[in-house]
Protein backbone atom coordinates (compact mmCIF):
# COMPACT_ATOMS: atom_id res chain seq x y z
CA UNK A 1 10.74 37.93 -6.23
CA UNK A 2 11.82 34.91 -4.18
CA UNK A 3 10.60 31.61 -4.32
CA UNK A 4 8.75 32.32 -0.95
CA UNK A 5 7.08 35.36 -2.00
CA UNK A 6 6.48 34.07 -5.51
CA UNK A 7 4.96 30.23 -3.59
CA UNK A 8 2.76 32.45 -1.66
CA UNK A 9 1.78 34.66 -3.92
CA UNK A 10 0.01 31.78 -5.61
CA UNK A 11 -1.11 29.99 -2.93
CA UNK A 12 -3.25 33.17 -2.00
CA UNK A 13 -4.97 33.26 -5.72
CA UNK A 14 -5.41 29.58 -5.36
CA UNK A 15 -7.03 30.13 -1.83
CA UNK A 16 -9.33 33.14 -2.91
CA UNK A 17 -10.17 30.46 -5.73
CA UNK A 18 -11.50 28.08 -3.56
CA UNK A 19 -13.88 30.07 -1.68
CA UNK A 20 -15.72 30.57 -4.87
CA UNK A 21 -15.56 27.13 -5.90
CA UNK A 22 -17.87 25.92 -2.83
CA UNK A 23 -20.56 27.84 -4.48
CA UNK A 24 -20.64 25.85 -7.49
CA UNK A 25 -23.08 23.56 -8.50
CA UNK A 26 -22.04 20.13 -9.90
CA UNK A 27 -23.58 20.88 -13.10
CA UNK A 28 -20.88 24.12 -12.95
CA UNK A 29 -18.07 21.84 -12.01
CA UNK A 30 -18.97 19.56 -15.09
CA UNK A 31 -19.34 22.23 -18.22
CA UNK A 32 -15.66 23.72 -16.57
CA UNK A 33 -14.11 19.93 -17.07
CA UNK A 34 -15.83 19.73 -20.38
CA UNK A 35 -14.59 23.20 -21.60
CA UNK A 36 -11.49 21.70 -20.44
CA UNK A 37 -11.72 18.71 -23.05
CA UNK A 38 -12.83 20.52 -25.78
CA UNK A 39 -10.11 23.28 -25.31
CA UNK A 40 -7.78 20.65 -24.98
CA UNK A 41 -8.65 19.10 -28.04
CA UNK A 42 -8.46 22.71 -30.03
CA UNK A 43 -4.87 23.33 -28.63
CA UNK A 44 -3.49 20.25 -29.24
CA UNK A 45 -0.73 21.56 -31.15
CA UNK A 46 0.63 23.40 -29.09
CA UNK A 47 0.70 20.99 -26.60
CA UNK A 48 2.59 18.36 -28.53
CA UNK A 49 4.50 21.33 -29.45
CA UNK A 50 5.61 21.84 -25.78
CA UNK A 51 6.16 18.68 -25.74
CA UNK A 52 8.28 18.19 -28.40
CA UNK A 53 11.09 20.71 -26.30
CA UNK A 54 10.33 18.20 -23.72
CA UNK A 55 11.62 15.11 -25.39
CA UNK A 56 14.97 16.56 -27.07
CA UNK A 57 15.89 17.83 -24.06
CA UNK A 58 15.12 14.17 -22.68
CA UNK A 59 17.53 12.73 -25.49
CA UNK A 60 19.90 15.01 -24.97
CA UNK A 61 20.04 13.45 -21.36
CA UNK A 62 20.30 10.55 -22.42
CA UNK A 63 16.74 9.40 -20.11
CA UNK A 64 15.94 5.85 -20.80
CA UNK A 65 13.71 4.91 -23.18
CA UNK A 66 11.05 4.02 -20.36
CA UNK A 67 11.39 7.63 -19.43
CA UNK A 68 10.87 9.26 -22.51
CA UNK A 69 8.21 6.77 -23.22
CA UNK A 70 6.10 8.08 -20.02
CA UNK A 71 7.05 11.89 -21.28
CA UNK A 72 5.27 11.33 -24.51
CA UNK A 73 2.66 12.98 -25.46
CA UNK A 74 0.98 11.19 -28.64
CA UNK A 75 -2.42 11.91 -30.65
CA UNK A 76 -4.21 9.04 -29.14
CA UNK A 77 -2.85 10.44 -25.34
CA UNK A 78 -3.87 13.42 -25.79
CA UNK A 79 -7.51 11.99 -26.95
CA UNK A 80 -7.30 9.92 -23.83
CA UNK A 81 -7.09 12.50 -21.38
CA UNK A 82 -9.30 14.71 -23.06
CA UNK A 83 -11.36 11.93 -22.86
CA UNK A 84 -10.69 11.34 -18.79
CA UNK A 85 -11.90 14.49 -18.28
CA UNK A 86 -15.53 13.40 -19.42
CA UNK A 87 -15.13 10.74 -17.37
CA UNK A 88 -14.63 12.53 -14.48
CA UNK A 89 -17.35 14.92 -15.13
CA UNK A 90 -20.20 12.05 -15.06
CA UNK A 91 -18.62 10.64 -11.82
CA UNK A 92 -20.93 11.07 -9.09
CA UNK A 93 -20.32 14.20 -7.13
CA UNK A 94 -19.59 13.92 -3.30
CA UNK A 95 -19.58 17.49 -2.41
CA UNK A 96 -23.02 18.57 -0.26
CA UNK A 97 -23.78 14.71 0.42
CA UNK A 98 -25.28 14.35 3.97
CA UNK A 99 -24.39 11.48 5.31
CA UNK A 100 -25.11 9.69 9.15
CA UNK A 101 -27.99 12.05 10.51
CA UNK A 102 -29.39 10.97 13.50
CA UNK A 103 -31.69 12.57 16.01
CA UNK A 104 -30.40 13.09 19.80
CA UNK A 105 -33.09 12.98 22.80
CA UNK A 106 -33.48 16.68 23.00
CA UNK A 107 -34.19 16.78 19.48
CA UNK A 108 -31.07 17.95 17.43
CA UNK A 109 -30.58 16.76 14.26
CA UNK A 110 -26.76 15.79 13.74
CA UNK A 111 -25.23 14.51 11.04
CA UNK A 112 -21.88 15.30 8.49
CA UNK A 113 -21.45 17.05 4.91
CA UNK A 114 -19.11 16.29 2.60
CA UNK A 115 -17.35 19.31 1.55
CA UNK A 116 -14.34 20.03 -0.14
CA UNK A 117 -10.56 20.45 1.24
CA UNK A 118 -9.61 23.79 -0.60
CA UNK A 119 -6.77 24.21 -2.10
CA UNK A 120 -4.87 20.63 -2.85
CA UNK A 121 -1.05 20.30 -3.92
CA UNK A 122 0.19 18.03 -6.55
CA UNK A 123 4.05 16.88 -6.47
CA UNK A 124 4.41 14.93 -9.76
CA UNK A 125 7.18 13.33 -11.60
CA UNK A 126 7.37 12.38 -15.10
CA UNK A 127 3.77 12.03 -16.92
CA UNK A 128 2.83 15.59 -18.67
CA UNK A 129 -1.02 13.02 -17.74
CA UNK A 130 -1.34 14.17 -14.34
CA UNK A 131 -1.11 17.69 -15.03
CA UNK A 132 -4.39 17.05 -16.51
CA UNK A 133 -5.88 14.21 -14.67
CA UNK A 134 -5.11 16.04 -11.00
CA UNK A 135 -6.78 18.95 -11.97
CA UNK A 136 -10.24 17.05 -13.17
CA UNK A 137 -10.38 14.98 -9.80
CA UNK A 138 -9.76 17.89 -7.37
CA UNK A 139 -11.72 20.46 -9.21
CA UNK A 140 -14.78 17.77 -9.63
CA UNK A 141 -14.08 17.80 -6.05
CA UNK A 142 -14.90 21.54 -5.29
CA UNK A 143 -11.05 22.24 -5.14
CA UNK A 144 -8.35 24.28 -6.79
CA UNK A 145 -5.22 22.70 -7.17
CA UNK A 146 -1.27 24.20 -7.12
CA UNK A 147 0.96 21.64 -9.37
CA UNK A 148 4.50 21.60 -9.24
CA UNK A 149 5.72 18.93 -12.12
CA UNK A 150 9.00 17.65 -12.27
CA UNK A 151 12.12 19.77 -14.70
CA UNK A 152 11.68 16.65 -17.57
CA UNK A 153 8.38 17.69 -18.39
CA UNK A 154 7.85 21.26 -17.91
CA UNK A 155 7.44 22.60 -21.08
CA UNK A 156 4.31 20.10 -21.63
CA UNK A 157 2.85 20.98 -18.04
CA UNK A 158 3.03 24.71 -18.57
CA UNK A 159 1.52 24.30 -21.61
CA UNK A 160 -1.15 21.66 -20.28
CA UNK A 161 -1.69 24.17 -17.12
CA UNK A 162 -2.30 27.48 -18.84
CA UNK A 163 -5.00 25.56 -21.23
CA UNK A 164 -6.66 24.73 -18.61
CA UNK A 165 -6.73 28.22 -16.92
CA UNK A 166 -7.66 29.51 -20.15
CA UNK A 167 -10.73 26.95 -19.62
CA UNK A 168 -11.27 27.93 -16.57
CA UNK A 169 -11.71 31.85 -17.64
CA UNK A 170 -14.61 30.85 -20.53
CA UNK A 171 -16.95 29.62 -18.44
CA UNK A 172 -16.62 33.13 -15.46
CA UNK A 173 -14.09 30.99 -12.86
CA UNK A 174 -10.82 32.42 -12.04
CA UNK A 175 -8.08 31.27 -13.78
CA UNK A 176 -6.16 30.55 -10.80
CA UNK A 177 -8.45 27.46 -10.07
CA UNK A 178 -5.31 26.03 -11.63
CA UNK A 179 -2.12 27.23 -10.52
CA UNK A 180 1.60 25.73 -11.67
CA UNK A 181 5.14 26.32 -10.10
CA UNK A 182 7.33 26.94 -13.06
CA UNK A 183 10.11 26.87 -11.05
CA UNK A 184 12.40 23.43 -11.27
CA UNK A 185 14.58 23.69 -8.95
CA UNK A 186 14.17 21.25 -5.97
CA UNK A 187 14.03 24.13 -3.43
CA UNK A 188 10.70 24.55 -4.89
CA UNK A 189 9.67 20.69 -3.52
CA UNK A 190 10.37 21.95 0.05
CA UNK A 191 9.37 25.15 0.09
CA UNK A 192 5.78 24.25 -1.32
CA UNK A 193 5.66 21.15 1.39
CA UNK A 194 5.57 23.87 4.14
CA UNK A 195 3.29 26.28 2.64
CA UNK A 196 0.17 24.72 5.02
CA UNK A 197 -0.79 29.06 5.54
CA UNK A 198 -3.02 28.26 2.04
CA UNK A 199 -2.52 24.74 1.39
CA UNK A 200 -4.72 22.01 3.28
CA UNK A 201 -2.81 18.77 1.39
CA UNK A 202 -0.47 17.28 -0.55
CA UNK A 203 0.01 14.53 -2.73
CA UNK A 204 2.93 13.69 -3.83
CA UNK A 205 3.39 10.80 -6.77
CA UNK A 206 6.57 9.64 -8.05
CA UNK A 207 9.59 7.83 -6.91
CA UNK A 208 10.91 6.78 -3.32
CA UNK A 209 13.55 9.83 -3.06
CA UNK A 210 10.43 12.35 -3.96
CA UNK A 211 7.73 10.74 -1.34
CA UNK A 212 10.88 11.18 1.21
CA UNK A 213 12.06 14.87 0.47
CA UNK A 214 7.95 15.88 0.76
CA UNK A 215 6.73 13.82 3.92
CA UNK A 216 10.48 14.58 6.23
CA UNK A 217 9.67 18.31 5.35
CA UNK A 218 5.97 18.63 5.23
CA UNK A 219 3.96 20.46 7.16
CA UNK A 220 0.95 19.59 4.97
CA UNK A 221 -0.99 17.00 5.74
CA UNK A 222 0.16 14.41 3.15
CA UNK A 223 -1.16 11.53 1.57
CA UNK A 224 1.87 9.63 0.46
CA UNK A 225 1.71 6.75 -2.01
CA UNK A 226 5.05 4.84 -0.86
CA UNK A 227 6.26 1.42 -2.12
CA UNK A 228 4.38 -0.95 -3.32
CA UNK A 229 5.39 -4.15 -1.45
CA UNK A 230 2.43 -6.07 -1.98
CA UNK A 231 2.35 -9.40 -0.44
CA UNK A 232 0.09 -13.31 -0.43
CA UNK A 233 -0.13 -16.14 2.13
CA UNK A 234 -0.92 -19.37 0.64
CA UNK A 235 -2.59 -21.08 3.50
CA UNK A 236 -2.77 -24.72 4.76
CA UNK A 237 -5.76 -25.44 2.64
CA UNK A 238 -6.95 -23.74 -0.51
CA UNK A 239 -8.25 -24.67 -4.01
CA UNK A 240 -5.09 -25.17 -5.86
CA UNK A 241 -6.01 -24.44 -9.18
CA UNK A 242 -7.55 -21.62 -7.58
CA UNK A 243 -4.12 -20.33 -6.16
CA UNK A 244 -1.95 -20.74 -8.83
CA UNK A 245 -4.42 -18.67 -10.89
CA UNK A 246 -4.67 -16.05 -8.50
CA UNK A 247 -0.51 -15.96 -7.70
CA UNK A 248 0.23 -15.92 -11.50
CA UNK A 249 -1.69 -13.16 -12.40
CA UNK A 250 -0.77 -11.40 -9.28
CA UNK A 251 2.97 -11.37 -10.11
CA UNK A 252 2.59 -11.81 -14.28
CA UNK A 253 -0.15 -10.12 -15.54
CA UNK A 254 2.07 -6.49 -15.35
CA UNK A 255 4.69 -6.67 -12.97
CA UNK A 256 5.93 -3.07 -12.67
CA UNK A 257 2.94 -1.97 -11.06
CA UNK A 258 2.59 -1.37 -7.23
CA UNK A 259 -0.25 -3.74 -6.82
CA UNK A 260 1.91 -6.96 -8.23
CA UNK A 261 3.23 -9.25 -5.41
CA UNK A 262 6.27 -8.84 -4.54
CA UNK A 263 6.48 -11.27 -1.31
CA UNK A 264 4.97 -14.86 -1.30
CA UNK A 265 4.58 -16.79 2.17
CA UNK A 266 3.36 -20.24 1.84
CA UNK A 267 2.35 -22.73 4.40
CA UNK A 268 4.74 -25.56 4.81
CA UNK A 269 1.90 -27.63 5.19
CA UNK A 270 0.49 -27.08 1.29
CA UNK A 271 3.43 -28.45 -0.62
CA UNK A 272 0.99 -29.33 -3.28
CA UNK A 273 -0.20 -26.11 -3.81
CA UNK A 274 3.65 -24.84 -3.63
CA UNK A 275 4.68 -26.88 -5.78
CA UNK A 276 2.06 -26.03 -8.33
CA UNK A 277 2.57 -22.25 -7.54
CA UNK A 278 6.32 -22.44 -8.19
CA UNK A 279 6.55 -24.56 -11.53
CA UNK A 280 3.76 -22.06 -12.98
CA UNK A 281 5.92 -18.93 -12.30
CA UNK A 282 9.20 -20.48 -13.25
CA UNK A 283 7.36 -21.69 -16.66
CA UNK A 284 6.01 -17.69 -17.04
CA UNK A 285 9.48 -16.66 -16.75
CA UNK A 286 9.63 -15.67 -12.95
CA UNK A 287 13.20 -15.61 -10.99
CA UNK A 288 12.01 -17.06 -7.52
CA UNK A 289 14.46 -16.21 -4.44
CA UNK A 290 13.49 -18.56 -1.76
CA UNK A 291 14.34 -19.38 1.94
CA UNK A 292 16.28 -22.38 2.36
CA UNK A 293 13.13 -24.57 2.49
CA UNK A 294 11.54 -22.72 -0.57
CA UNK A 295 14.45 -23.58 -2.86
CA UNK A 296 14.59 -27.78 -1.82
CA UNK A 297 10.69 -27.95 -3.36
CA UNK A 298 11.53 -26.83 -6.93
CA UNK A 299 14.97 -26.78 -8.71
CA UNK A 300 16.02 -23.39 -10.12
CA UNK A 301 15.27 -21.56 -7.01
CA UNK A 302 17.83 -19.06 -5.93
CA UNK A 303 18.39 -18.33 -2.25
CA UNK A 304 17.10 -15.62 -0.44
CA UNK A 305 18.64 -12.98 1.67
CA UNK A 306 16.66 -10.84 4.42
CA UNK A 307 16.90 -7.47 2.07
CA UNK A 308 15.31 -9.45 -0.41
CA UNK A 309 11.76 -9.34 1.29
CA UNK A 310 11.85 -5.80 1.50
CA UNK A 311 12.48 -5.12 -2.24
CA UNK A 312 10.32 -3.63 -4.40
CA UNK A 313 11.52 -5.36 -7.54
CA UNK A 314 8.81 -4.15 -9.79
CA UNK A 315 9.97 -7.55 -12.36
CA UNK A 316 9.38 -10.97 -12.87
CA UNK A 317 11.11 -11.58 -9.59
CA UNK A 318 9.55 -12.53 -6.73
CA UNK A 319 10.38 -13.41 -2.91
CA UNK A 320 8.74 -17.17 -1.92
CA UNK A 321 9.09 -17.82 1.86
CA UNK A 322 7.40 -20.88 3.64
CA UNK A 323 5.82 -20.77 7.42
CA UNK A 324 4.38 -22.99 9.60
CA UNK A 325 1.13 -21.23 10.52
CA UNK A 326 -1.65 -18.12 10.16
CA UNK A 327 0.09 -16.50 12.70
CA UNK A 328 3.92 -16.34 11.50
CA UNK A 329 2.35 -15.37 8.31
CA UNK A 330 0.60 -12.77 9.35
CA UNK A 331 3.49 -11.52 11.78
CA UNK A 332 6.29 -12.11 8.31
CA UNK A 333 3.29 -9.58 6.44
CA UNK A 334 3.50 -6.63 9.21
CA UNK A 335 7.52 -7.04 9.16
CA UNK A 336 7.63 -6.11 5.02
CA UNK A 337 4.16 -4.24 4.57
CA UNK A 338 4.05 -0.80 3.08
CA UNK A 339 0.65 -0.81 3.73
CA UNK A 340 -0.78 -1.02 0.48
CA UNK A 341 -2.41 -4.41 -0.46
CA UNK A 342 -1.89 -8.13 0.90
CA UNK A 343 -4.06 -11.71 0.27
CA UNK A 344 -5.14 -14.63 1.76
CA UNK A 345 -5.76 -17.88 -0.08
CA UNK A 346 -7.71 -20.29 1.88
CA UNK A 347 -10.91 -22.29 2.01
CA UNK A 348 -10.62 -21.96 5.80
CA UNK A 349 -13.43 -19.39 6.74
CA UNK A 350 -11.99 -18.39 10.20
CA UNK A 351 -8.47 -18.12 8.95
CA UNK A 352 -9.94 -15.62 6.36
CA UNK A 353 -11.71 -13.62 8.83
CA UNK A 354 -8.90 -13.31 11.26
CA UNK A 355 -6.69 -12.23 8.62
CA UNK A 356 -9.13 -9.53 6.92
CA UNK A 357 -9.34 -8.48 10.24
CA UNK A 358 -5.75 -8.04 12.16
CA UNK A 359 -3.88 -7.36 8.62
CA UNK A 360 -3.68 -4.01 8.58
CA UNK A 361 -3.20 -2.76 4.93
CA UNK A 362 -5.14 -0.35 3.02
CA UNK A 363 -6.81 -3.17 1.19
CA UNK A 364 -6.81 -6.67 2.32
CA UNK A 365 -8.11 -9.51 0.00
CA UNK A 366 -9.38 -12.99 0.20
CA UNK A 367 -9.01 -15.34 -3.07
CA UNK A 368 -8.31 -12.27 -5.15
CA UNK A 369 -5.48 -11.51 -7.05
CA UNK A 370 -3.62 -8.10 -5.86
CA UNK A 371 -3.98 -6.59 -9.18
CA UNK A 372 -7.84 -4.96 -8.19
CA UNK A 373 -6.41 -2.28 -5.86
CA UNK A 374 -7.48 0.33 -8.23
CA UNK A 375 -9.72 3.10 -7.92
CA UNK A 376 -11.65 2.40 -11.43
CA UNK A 377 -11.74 -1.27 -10.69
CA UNK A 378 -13.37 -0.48 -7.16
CA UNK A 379 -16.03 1.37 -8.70
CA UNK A 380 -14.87 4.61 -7.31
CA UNK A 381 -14.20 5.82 -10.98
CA UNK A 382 -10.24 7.65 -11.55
CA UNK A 383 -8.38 7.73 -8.76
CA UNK A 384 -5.80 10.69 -8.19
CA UNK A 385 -3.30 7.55 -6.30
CA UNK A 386 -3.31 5.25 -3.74
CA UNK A 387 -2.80 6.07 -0.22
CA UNK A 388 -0.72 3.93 2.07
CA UNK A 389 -1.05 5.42 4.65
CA UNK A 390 -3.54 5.31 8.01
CA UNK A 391 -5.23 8.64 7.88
CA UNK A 392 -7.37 10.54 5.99
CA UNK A 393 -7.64 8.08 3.00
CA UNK A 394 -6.55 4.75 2.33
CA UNK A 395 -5.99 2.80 -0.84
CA UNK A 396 -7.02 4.45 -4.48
CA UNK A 397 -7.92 8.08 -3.55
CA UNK A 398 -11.00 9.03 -5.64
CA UNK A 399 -13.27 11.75 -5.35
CA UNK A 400 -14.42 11.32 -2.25
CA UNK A 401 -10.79 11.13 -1.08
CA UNK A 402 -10.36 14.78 -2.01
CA UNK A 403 -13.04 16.24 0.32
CA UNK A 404 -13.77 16.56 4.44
CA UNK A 405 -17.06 16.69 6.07
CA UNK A 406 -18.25 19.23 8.27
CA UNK A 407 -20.73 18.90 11.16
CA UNK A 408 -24.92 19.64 10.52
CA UNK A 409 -26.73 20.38 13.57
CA UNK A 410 -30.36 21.40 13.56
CA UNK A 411 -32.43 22.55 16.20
CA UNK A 412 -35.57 24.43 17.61
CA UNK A 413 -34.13 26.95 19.30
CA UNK A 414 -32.50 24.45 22.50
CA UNK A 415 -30.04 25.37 24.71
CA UNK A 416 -27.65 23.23 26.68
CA UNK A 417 -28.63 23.14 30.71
């Protein structure tokens, strides 16, 4: 069978899937992700098993010790995401929630459902985790979900996968709520990116070259979590101590994440508080790489080059630019945004307004360090990524991220004149 064939072969299980899954309750959706936990809990074995091919093949390639670390599927992992999963299931579900009704002069009654998207595809690198943690969100959702995980961890997301199906089948659902390409090669990746005849998204997660080969080829609808890029201004006036705090853990507190800052802009007019920014990061260990102005505040201070505020360093290393007002800041933000998160530190009111308002990121923060754009520390519970771009969803994707809405209308029988 060819990969098209095969692709749409289970895309149409998937789809027939999800027409059942509207009709379940959210007490239904809940027992399924805790039959999921408990199953995955029973089979553990196996899984580290699986996973066990996983990571002497990764040796034998000579991945990096990062790598392997990611592909790893310990004891206390696996208790994790079985725990996750009954997490997820005593989220709040979105699916049915009517939301904005409002009455029109002749008397309809119009207002939006939430409801869910249908059949969701997952693009995934690396972590044997998502296999599991995809599956909870979009099915909690009212989904069914196709996964296609990446050649280094196969073994453990077949294995992960077809647990989960076998879930799936105890409590009367179709096994196909959960459906996995098998299939490594990177065809697959494009092939699955045009399949829109059953699929109504697609997130992909992993590295720059993957978000590029799905979003030039999709014709999905894709929510893409691109780099990270995250970015402060340090305005003319702020609470110092206030600032350093904030920029330190920002950039220290785990720097390989996408919400650490990566670019710092700093008015020229605060040379106390850039002083006092600088001399805390060099002291935690930070290489700073500074315009010319930057690097005659502080010694130490290597010079910048243009390519340097567009790199996603994901270190201790960190991009420190000075400007002379709100507006150059805001204008140096849009040049190296990816979208994702950028801060203002200020005691000036209006500045902070202005800049909440014509920065346009996916989340935008005032006197907060860049480390909260997270779905569990929004209150939103797990979050399935985070979104940079402008439609659909922004910032961490969480349950509600995974549905639509359709349109209510209720009437007494009127027609339109």
């Amino acid at each position: 069978m060819t990969l098209h064939k095969n692709l749409r072969k289970i895309g149409d299980h998937a789809l027939a899937a999800a027409r059942k899954m509207v009709r379940l309750s959210s007490a239904k959706k809940n027992a399924i992700l805790l039959a999921m936990a408990e199953t995955l809990h029973n089979r553990r074995e196996l899984i580290k098993s699986a996973n066990a091919i996983d990571l002497e093949q990764a040796a034998a390639a000579n991945l990096s010790a990062a790598m392997i670390d990611r592909l790893t599927l310990k004891e206390q992992t696996l208790a994790g995401i079985a725990r996750g999963l009954g997490e997820v299931a005593a989220l709040p579900d979105p699916v049915g929630k009517v939301t904005g009704m409002w009455r029109r002069p002749n008397g309809l009654l119009v207002g939006r459902m939430r409801i869910p998207l249908g059949v969701i595809g997952i693009i995934y690198e690396s972590r044997p985790n998502v296999t599991v943690d995809s599956v909870a969100l979009c099915l909690k959702a009212g989904n069914t979900v196709l996964l296609r995980g990446g050649s280094e961890a196969i073994n453990s997301n077949v294995a992960l996968a077809e647990i989960l199906q076998d879930a799936c089948e105890q409590v009367g659902l179709p096994a196909s709520c959960v459906e996995i390409m098998n299939i490594t090669d990177r065809e697959a990746v494009r092939e699955m990116s045009r399949c829109d005849q059953f699929l109504s998204l697609i997130i992909p997660r992993g590295g720059h070259d993957l978000i590029r080969a799905v979003t030039e080829n999709a014709t999905v609808p894709t929510l893409k979590h691109d780099r990270g890029m995250t970015q402060i201004y340090v305005d003319e006036t702020c609470d110092v101590d206030m600032a350093v705090k904030v920029v330190h853990n920002s950039k220290v507190q785990r720097p390989g994440v996408c919400n650490a800052v990566e670019n710092l802009f700093i008015h020229s007019g605060n040379a106390e508080a850039a002083r006092a920014i600088l001399k805390d990061l060099k002291e935690a260990g930070v290489e700073l790489r500074g315009c010319l102005r930057t690097c005659s505040l502080v010694e130490g201070i290597s010079r910048a080059n243009d390519e340097d505020f567009d790199t996603e360093y994901l270190d201790l290393v960190l991009s420190v630019k000075l400007v002379d007002s709100l507006e150059e800041a805001i204008a140096e933000i849009g040049l190296h945004s990816s979208g994702l998160t950028e801060c203002i530190l200020t005691d000036n009111q209006e500045n902070a307004d202005r800049f909440l308002r014509e920065v346009d990121s996916a989340a935008v923060y005032h006197n907060v360090a860049t480390r909260f754009t997270d779905g569990g520390q929004f209150g939103l519970g797990a979050e399935i990524g985070i979104a940079t771009g402008r439609l659909h969803a922004r910032g961490p994707v969480a349950l509600e991220g995974l549905t639509t809405y359709k349109w209510l209308v209720r009437g007494t029988g009127q027609v339109r004149p």
